[in-house]
C-alpha atoms as a PDB file:
ATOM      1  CA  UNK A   1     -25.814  37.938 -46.719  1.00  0.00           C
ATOM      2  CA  UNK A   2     -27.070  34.507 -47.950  1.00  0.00           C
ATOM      3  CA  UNK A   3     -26.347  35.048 -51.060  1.00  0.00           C
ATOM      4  CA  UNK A   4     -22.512  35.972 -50.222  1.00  0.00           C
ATOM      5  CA  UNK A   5     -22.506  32.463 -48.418  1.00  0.00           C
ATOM      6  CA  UNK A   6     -24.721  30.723 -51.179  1.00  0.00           C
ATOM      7  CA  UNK A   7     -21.074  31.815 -53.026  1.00  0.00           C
ATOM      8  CA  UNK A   8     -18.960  30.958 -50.874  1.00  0.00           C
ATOM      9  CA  UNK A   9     -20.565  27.588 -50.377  1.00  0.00           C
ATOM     10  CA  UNK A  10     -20.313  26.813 -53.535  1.00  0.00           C
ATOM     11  CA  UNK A  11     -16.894  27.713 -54.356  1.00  0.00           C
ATOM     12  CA  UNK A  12     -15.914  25.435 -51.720  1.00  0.00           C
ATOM     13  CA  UNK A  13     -17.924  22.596 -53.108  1.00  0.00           C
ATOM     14  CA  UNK A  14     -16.409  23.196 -56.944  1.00  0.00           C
ATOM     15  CA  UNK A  15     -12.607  23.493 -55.068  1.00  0.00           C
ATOM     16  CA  UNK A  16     -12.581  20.844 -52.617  1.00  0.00           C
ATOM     17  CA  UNK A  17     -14.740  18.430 -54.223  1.00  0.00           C
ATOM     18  CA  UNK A  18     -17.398  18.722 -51.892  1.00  0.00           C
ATOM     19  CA  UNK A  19     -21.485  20.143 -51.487  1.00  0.00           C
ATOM     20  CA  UNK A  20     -22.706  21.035 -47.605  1.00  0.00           C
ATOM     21  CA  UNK A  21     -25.993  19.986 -47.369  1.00  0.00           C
ATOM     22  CA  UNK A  22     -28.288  22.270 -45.968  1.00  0.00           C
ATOM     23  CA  UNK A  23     -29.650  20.608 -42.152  1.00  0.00           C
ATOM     24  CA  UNK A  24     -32.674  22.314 -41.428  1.00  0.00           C
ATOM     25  CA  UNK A  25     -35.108  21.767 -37.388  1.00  0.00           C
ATOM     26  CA  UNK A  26     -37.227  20.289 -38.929  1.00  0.00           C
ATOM     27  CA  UNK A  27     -34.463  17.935 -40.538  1.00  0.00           C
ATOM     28  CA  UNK A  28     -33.127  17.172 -36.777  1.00  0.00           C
ATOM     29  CA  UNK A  29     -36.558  16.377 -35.694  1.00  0.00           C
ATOM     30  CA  UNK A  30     -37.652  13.951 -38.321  1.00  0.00           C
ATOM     31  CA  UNK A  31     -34.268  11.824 -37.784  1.00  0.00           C
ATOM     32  CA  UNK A  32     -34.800  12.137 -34.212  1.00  0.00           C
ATOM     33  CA  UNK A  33     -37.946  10.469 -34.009  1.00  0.00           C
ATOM     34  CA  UNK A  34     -36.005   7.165 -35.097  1.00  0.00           C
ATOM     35  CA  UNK A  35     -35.193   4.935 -32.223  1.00  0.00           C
ATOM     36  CA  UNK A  36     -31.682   4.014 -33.809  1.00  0.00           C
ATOM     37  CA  UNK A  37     -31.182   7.772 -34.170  1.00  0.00           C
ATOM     38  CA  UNK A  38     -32.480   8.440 -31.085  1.00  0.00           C
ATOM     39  CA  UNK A  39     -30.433   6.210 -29.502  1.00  0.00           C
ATOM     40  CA  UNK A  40     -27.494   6.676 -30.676  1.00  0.00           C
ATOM     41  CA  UNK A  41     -27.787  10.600 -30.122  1.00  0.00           C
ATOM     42  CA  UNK A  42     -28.553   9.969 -26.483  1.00  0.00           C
ATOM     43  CA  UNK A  43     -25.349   7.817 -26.266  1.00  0.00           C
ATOM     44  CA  UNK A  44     -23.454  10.923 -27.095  1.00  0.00           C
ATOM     45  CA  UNK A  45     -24.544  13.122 -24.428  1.00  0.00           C
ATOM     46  CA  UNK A  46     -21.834  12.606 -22.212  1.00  0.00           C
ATOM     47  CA  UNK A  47     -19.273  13.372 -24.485  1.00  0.00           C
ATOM     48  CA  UNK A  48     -21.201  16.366 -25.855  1.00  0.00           C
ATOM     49  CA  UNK A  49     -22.146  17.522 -22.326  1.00  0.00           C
ATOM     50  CA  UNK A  50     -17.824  17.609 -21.421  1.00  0.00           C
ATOM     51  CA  UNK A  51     -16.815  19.164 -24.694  1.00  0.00           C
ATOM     52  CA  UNK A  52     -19.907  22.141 -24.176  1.00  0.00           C
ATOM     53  CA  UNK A  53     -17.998  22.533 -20.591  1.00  0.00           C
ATOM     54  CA  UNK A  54     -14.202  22.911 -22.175  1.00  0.00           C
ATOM     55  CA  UNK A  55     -15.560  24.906 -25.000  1.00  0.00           C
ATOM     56  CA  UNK A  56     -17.169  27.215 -22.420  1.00  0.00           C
ATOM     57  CA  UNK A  57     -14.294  27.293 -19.951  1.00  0.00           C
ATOM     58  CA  UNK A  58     -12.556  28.388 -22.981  1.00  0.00           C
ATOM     59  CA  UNK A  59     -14.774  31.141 -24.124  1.00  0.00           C
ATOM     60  CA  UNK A  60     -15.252  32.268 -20.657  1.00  0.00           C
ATOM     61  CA  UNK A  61     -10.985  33.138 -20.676  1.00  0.00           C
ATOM     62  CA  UNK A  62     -11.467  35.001 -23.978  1.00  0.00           C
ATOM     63  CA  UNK A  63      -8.500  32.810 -25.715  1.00  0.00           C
ATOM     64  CA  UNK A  64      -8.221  30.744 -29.002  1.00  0.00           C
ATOM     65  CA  UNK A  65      -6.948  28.087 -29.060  1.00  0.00           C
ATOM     66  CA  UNK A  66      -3.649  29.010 -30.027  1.00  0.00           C
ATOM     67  CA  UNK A  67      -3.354  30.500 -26.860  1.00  0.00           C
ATOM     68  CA  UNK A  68      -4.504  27.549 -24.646  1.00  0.00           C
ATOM     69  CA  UNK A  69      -1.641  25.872 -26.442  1.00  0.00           C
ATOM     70  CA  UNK A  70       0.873  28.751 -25.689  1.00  0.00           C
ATOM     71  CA  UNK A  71      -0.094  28.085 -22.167  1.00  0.00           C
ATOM     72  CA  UNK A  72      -0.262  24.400 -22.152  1.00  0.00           C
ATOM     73  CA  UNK A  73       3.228  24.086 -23.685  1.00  0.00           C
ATOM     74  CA  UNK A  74       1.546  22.884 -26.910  1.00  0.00           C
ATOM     75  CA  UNK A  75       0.617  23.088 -30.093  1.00  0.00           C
ATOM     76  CA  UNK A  76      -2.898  24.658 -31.446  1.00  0.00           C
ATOM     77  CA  UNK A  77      -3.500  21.599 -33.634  1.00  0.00           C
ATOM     78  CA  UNK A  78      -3.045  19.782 -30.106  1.00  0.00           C
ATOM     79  CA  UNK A  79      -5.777  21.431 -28.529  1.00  0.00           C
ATOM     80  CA  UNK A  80      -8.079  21.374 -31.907  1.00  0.00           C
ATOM     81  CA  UNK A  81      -7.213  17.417 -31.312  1.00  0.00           C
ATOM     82  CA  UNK A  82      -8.246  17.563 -27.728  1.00  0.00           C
ATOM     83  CA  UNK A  83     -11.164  19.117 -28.305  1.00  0.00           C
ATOM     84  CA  UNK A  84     -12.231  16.963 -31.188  1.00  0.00           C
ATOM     85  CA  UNK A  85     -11.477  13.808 -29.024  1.00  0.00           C
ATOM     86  CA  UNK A  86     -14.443  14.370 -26.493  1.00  0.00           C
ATOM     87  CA  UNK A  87     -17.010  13.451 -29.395  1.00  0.00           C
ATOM     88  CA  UNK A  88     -14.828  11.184 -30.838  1.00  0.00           C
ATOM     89  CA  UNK A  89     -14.019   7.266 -29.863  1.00  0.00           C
ATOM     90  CA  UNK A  90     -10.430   7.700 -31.352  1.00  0.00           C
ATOM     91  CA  UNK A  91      -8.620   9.170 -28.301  1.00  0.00           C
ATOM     92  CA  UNK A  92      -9.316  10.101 -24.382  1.00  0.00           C
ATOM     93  CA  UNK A  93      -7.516  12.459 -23.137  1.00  0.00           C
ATOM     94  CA  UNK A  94      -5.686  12.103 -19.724  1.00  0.00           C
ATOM     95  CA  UNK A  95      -6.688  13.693 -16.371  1.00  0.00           C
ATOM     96  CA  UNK A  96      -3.185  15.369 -16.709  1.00  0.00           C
ATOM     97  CA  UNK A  97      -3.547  16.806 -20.037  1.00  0.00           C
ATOM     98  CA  UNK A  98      -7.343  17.857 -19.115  1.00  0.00           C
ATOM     99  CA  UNK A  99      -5.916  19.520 -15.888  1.00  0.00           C
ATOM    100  CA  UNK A 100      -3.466  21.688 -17.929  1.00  0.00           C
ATOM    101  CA  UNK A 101      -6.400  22.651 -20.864  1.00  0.00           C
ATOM    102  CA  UNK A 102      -8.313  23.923 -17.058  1.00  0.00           C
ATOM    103  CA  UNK A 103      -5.881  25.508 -15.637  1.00  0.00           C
ATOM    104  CA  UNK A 104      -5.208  27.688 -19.354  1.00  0.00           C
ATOM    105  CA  UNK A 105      -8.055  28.787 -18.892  1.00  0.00           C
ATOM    106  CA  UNK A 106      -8.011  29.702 -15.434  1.00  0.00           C
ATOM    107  CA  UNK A 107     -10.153  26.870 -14.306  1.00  0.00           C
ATOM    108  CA  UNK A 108      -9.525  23.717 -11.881  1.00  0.00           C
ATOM    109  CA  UNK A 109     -10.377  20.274 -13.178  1.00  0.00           C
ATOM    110  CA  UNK A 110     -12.986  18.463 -10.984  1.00  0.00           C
ATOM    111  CA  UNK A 111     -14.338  15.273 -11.912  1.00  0.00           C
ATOM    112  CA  UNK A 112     -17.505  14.137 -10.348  1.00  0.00           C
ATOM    113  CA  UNK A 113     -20.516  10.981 -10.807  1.00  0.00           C
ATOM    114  CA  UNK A 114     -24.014  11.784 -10.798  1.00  0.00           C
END
């Protein structure tokens, strides 16, 4: 099997002009014991901690996220932008859209401070 996706790796590195670099534990661990690193990692957590709950509400419903978007009156590239936009400093989503992505998936949007 890792040879099939030492192939495929590298045909997508000679085809789109780019090489995946391989990220190992060990890797995560040395970078992590940087306070910048650290730091910033830790700032994410938030964001990290709300996209683990929408990719889970998701996963829980058994749907792609074509389907959300069926649902949601939207497109899939929509949702794949929703998604990407909890880990990302580009766009927030509203409570609105956030309450539609929950109730796709059969959930209710609650918001609450710890």
């Amino acid at each position: 099997m890792a040879k099939a996706t030492d192939r495929h790796t590298r045909a997508a590195a000679d085809s789109e002009g780019f090489a995946p670099v391989v990220h190992t534990k060990a890797d995560t661990e040395k970078l992590l014991a940087r306070p910048d690193v650290r730091a910033a990692y830790d700032a994410l957590d938030d964001e990290y901690a709300a996209l683990r709950v929408i990719l889970s509400a998701r996963r829980e419903a058994g749907l792609t996220q074509a389907q959300i978007a069926e649902r949601m009156g939207t497109t899939a590239s929509a949702v794949s932008r929703l998604e990407a936009s909890l880990v990302s400093e580009k766009h927030s989503p509203s409570f609105a859209t956030l309450r539609k992505y929950a109730a796709a998936c059969g959930k209710r949007l609650i918001i609450s401070f710890a």
